[in-house]
PDB file of N, CA and C in Angstrom:
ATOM      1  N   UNK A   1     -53.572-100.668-165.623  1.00  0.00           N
ATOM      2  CA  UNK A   1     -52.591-101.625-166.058  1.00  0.00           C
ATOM      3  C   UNK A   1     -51.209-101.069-165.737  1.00  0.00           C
ATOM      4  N   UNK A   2     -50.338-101.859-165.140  1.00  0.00           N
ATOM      5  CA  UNK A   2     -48.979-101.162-164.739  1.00  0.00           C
ATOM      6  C   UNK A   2     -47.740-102.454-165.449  1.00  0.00           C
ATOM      7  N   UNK A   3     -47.128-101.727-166.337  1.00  0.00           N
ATOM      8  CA  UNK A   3     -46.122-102.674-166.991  1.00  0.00           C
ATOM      9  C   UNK A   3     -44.596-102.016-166.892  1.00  0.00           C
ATOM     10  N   UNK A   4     -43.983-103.395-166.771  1.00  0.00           N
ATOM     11  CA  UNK A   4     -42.595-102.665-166.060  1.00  0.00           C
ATOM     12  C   UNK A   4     -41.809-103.114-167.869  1.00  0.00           C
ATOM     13  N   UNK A   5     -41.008-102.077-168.320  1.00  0.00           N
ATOM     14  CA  UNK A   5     -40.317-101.517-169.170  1.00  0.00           C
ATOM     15  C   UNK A   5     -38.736-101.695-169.023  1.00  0.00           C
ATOM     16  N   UNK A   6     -38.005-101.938-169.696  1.00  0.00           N
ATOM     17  CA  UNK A   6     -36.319-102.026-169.932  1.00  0.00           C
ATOM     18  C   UNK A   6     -36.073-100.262-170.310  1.00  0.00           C
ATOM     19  N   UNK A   7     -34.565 -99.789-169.948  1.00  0.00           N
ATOM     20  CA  UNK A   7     -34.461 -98.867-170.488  1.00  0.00           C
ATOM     21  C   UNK A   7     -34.511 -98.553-171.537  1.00  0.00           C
ATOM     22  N   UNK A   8     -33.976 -98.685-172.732  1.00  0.00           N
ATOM     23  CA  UNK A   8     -34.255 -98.443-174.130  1.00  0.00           C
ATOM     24  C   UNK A   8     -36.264 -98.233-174.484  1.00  0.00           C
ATOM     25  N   UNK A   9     -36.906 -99.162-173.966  1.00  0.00           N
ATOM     26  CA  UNK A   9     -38.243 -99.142-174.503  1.00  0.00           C
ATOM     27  C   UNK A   9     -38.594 -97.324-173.251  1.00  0.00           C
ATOM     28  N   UNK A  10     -38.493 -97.382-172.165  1.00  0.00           N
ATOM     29  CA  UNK A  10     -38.523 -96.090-171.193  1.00  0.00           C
ATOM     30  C   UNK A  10     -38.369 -95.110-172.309  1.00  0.00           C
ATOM     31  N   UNK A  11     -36.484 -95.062-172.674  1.00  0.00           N
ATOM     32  CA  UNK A  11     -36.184 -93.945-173.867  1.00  0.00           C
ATOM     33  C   UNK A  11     -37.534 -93.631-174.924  1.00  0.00           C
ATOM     34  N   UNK A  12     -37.903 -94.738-175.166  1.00  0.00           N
ATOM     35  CA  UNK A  12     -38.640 -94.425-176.817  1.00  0.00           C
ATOM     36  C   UNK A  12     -40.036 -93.998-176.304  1.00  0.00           C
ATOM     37  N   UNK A  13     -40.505 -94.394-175.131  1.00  0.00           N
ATOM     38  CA  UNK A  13     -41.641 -93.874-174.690  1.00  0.00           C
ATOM     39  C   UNK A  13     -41.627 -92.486-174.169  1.00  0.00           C
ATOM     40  N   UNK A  14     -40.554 -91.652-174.208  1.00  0.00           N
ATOM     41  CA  UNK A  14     -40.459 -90.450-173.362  1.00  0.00           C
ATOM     42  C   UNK A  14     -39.425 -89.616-174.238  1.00  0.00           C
ATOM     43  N   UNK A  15     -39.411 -89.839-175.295  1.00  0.00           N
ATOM     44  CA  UNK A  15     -38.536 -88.791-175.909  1.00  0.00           C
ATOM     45  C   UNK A  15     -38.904 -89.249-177.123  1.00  0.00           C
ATOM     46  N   UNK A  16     -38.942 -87.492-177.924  1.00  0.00           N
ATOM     47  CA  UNK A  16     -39.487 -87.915-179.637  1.00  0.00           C
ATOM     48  C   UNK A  16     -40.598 -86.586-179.401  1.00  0.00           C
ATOM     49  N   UNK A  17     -40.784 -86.562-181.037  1.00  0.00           N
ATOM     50  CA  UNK A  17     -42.500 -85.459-180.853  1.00  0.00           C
ATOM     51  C   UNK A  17     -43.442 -86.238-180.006  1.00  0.00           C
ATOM     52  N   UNK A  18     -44.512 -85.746-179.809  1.00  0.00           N
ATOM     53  CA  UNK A  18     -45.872 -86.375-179.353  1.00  0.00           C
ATOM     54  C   UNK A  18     -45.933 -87.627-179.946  1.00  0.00           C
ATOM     55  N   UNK A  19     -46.173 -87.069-181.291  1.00  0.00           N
ATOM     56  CA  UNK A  19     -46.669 -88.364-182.463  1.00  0.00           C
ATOM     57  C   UNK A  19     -45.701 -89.696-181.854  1.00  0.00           C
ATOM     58  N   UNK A  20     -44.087 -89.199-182.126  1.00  0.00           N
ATOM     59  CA  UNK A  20     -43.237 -90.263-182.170  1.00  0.00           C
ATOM     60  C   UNK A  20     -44.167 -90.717-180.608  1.00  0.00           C
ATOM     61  N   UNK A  21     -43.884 -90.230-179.641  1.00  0.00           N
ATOM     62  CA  UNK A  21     -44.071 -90.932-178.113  1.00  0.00           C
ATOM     63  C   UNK A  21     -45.502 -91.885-178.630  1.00  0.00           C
ATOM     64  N   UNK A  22     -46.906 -91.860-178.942  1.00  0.00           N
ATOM     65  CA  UNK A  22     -47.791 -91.798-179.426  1.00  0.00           C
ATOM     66  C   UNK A  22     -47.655 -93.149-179.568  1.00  0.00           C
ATOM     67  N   UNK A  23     -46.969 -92.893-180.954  1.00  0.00           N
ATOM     68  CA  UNK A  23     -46.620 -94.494-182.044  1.00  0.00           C
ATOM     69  C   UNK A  23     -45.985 -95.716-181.118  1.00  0.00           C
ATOM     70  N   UNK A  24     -45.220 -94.907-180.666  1.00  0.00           N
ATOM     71  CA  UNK A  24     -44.201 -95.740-179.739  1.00  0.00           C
ATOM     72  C   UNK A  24     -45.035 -96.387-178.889  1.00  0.00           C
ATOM     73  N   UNK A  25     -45.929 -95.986-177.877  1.00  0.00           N
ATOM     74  CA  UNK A  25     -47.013 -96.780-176.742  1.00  0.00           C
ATOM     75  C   UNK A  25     -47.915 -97.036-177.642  1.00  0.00           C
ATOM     76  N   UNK A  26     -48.584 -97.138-178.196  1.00  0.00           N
ATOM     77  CA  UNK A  26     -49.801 -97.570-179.279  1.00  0.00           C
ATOM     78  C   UNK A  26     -49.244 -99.018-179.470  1.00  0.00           C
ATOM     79  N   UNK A  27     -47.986 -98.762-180.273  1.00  0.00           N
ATOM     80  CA  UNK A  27     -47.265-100.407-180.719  1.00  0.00           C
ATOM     81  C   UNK A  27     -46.824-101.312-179.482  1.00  0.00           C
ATOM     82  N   UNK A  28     -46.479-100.310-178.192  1.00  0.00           N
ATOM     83  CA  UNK A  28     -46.057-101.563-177.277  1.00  0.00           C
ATOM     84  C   UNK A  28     -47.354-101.909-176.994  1.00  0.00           C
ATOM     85  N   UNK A  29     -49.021-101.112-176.703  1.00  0.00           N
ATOM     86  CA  UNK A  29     -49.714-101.603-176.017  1.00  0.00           C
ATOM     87  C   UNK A  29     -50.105-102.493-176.946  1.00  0.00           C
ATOM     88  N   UNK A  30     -50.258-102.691-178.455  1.00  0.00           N
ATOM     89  CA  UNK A  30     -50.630-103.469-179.500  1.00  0.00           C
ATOM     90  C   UNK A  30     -49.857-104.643-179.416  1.00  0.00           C
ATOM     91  N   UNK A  31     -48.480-104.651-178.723  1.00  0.00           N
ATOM     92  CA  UNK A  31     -47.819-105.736-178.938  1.00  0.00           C
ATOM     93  C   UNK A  31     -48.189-106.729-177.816  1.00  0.00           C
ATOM     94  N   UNK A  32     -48.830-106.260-176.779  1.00  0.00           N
ATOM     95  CA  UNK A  32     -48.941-106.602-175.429  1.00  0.00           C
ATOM     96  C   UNK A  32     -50.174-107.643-175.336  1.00  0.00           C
ATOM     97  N   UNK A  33     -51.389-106.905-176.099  1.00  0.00           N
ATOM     98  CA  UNK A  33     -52.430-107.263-176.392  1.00  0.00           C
ATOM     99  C   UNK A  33     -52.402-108.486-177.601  1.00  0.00           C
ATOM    100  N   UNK A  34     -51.434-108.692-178.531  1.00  0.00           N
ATOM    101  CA  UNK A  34     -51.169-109.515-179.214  1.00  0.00           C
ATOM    102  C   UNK A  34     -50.480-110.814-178.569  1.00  0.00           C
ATOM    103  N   UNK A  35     -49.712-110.324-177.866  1.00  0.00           N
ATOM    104  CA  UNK A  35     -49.210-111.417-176.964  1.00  0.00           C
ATOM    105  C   UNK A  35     -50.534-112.323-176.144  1.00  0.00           C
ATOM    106  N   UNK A  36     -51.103-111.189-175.185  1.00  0.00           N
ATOM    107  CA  UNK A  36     -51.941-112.131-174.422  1.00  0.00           C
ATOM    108  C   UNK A  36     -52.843-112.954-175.590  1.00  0.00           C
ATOM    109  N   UNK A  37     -53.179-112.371-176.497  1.00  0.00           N
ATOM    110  CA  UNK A  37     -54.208-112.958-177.592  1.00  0.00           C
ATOM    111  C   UNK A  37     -53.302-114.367-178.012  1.00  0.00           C
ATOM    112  N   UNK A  38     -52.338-114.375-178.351  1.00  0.00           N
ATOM    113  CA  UNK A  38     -51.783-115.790-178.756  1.00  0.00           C
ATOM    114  C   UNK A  38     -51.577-116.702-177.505  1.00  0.00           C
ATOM    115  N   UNK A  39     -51.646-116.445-176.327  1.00  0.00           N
ATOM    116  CA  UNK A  39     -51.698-117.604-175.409  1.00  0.00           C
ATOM    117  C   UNK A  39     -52.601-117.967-175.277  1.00  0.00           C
ATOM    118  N   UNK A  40     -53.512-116.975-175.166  1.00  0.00           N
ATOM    119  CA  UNK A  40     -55.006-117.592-174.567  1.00  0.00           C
ATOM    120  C   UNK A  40     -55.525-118.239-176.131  1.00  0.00           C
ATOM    121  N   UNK A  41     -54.954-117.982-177.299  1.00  0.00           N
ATOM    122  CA  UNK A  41     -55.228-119.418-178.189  1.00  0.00           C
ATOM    123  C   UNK A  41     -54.287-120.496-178.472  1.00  0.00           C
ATOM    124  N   UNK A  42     -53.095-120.429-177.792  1.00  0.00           N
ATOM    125  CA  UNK A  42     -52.097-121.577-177.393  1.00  0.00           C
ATOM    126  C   UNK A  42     -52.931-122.589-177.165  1.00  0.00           C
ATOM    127  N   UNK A  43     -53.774-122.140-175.928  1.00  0.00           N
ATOM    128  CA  UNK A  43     -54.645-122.687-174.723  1.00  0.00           C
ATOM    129  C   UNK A  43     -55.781-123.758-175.181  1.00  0.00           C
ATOM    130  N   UNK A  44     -56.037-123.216-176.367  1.00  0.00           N
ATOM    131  CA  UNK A  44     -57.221-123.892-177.253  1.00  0.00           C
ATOM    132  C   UNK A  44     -57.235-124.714-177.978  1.00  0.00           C
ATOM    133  N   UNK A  45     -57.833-125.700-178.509  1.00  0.00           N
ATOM    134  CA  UNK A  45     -57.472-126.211-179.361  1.00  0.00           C
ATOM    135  C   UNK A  45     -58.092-126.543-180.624  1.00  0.00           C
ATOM    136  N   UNK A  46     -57.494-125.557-181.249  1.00  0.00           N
ATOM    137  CA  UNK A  46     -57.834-124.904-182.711  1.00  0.00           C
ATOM    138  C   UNK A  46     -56.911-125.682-183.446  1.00  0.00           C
ATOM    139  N   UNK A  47     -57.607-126.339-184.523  1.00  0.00           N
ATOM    140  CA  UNK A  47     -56.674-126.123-186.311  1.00  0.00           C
ATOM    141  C   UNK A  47     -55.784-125.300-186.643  1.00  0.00           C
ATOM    142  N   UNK A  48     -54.967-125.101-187.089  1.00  0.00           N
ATOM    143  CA  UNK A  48     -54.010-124.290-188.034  1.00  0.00           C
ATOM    144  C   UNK A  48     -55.023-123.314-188.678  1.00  0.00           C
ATOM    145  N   UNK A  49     -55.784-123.255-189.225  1.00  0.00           N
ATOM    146  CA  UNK A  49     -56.659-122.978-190.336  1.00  0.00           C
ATOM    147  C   UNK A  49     -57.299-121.879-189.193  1.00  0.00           C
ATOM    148  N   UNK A  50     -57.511-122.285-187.929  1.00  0.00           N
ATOM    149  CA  UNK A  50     -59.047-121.876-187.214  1.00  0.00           C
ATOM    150  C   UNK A  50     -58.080-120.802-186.508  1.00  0.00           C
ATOM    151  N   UNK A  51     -56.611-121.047-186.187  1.00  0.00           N
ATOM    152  CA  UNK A  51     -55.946-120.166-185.065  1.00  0.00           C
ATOM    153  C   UNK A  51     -55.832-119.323-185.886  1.00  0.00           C
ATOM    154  N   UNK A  52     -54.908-119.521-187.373  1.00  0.00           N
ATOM    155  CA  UNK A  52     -54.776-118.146-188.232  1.00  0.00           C
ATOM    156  C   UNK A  52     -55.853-117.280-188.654  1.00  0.00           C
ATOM    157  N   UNK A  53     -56.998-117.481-188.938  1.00  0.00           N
ATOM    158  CA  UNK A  53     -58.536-116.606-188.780  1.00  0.00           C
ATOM    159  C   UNK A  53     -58.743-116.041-187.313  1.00  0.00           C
ATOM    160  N   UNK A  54     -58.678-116.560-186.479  1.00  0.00           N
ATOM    161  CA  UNK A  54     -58.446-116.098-185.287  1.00  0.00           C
ATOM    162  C   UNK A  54     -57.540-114.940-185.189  1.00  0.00           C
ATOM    163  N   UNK A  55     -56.684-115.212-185.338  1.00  0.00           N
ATOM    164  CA  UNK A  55     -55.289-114.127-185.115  1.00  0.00           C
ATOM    165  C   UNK A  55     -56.075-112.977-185.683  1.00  0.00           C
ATOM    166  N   UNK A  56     -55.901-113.226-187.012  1.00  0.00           N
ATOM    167  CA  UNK A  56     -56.852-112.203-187.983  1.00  0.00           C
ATOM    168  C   UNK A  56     -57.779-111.684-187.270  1.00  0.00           C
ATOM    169  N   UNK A  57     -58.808-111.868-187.123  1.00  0.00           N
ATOM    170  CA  UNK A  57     -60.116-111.311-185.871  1.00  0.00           C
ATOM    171  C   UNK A  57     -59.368-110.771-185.110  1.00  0.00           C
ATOM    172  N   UNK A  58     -58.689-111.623-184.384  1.00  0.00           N
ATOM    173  CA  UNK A  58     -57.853-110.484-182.831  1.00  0.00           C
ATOM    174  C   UNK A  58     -57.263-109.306-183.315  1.00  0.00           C
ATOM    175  N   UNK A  59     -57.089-109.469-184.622  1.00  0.00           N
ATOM    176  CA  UNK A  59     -55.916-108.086-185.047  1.00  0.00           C
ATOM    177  C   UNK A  59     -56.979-106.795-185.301  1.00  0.00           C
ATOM    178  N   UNK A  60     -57.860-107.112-185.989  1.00  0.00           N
ATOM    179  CA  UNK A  60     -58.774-105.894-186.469  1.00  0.00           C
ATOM    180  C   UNK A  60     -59.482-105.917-184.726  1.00  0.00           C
ATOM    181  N   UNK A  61     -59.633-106.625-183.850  1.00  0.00           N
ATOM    182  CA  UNK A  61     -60.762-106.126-182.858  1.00  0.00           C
ATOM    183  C   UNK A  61     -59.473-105.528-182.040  1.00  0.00           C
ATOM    184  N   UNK A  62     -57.868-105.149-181.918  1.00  0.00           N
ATOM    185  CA  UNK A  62     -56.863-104.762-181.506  1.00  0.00           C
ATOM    186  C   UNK A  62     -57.164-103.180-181.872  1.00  0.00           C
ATOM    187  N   UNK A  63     -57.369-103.314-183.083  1.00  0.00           N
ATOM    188  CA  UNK A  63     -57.568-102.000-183.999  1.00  0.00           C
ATOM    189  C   UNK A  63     -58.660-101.185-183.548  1.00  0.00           C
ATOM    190  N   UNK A  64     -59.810-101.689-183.424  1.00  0.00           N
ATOM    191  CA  UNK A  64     -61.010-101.289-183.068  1.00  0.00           C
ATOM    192  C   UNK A  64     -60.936-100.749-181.352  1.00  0.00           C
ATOM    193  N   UNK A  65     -60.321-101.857-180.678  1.00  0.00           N
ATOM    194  CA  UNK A  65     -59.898-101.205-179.613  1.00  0.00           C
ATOM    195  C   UNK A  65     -58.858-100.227-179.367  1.00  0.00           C
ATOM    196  N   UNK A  66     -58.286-100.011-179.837  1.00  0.00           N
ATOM    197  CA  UNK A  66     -57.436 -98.553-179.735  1.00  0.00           C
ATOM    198  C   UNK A  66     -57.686 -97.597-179.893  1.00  0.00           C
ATOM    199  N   UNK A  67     -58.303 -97.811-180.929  1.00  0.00           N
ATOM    200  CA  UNK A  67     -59.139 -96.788-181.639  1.00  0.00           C
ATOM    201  C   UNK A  67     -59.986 -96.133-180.517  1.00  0.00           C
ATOM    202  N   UNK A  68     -61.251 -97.043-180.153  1.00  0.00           N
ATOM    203  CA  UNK A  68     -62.417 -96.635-179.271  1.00  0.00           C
ATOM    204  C   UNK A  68     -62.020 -96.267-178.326  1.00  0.00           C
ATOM    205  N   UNK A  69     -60.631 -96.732-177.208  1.00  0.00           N
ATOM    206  CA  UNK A  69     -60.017 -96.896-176.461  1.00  0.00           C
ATOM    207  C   UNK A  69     -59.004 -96.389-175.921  1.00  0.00           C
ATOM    208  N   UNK A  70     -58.293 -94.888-176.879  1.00  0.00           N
ATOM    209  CA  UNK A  70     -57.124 -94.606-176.810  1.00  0.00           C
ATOM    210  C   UNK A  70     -56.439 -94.323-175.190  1.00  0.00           C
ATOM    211  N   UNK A  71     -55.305 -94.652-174.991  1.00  0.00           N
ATOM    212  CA  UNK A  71     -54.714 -94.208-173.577  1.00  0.00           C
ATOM    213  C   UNK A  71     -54.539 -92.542-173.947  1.00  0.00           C
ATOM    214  N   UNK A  72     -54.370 -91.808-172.403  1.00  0.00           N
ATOM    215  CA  UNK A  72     -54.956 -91.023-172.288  1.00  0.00           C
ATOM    216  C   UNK A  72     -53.528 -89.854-173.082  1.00  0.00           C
ATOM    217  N   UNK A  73     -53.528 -88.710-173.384  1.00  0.00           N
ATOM    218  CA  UNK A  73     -52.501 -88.035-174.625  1.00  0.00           C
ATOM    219  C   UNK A  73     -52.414 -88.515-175.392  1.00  0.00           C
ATOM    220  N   UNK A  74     -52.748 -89.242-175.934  1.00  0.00           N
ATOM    221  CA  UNK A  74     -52.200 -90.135-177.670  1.00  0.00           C
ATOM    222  C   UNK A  74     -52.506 -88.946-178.703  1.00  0.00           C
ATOM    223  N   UNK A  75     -51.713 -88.483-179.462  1.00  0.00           N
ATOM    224  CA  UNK A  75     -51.831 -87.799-180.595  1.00  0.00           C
ATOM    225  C   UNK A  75     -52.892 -88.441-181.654  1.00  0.00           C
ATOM    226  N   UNK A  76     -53.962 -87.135-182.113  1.00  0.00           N
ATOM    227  CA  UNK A  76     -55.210 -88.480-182.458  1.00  0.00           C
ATOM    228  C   UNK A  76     -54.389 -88.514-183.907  1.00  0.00           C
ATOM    229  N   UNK A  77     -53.504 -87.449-184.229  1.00  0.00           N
ATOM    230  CA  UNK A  77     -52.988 -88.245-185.887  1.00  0.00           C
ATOM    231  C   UNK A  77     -52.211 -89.400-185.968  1.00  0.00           C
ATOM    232  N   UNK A  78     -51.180 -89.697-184.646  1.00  0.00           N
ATOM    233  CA  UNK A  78     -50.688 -91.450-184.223  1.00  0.00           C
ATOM    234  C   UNK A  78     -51.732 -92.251-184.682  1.00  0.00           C
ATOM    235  N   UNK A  79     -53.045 -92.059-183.815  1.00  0.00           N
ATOM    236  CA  UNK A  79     -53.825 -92.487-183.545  1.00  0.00           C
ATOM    237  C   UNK A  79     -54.570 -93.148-184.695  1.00  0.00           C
ATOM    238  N   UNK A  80     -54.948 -92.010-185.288  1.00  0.00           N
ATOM    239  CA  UNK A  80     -55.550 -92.547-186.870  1.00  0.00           C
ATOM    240  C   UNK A  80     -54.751 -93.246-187.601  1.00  0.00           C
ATOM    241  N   UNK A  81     -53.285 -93.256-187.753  1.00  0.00           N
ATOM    242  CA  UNK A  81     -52.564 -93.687-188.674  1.00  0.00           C
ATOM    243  C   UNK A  81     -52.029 -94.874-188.117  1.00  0.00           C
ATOM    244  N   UNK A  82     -52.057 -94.983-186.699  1.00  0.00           N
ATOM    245  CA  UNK A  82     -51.676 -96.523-186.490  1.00  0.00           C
ATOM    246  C   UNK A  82     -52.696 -97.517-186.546  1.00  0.00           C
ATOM    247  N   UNK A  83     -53.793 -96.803-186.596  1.00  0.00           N
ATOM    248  CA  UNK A  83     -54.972 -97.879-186.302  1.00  0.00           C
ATOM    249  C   UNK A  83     -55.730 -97.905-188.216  1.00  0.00           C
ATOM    250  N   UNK A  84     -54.973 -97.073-189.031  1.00  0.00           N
ATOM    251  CA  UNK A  84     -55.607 -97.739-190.667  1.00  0.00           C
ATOM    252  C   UNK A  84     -54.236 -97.961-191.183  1.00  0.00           C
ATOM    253  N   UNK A  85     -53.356 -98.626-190.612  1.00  0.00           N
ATOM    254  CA  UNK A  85     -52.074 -99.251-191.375  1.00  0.00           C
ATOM    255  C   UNK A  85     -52.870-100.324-191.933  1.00  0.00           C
TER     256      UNK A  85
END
C-alpha cells in the first residue's frame, strides 16, 4: 500500500519515541481503513439502524486487524494499547 502524506502528518510519523511514531501510523492506518469502510457502505443501501451496527462491526474487525496484522516496527506496547482502547 503506498499513501501519499502532507507535511505535518510526514512530521508525526517520523519523529517522537517509537511508541509515539507507532500510535501515530496505527491511527492514520485506522483512519484510512475507516474511511474506505464508510464508502463502501455509502454504496449500500442500509437503514440508519443497519449502517450504525455496521460501523460498529467494521470498528472491532479494524481492531482485530491490526492487531493480527501489525505493519512492520510497530511498538507491540502502541500496539496493545491502541487496539484495547
Amino acid at each position: 500500500m503506498t499513501i501519499i502524506v502532507d507535511y505535518d502528518t510526514y512530521r508525526r510519523l517520523t519523529q517522537g519515541t517509537e511508541f509515539q511514531r507507532s500510535i501515530n501510523l496505527l491511527a492514520l492506518l485506522n483512519k484510512i481503513l475507516e474511511d474506505t469502510h464508510k464508502a463502501e457502505l455509502d454504496n449500500m443501501n442500509l437503514t440508519p439502524k443497519e449502517y450504525k451496527q455496521a460501523l460498529k462491526k467494521l470498528a472491532i474487525f479494524r481492531e482485530y486487524f491490526l492487531r493480527l496484522n501489525p505493519p512492520p516496527g510497530i511498538d507491540p506496547d502502541a500496539l496493545h494499547i491502541f487496539c484495547d482502547l
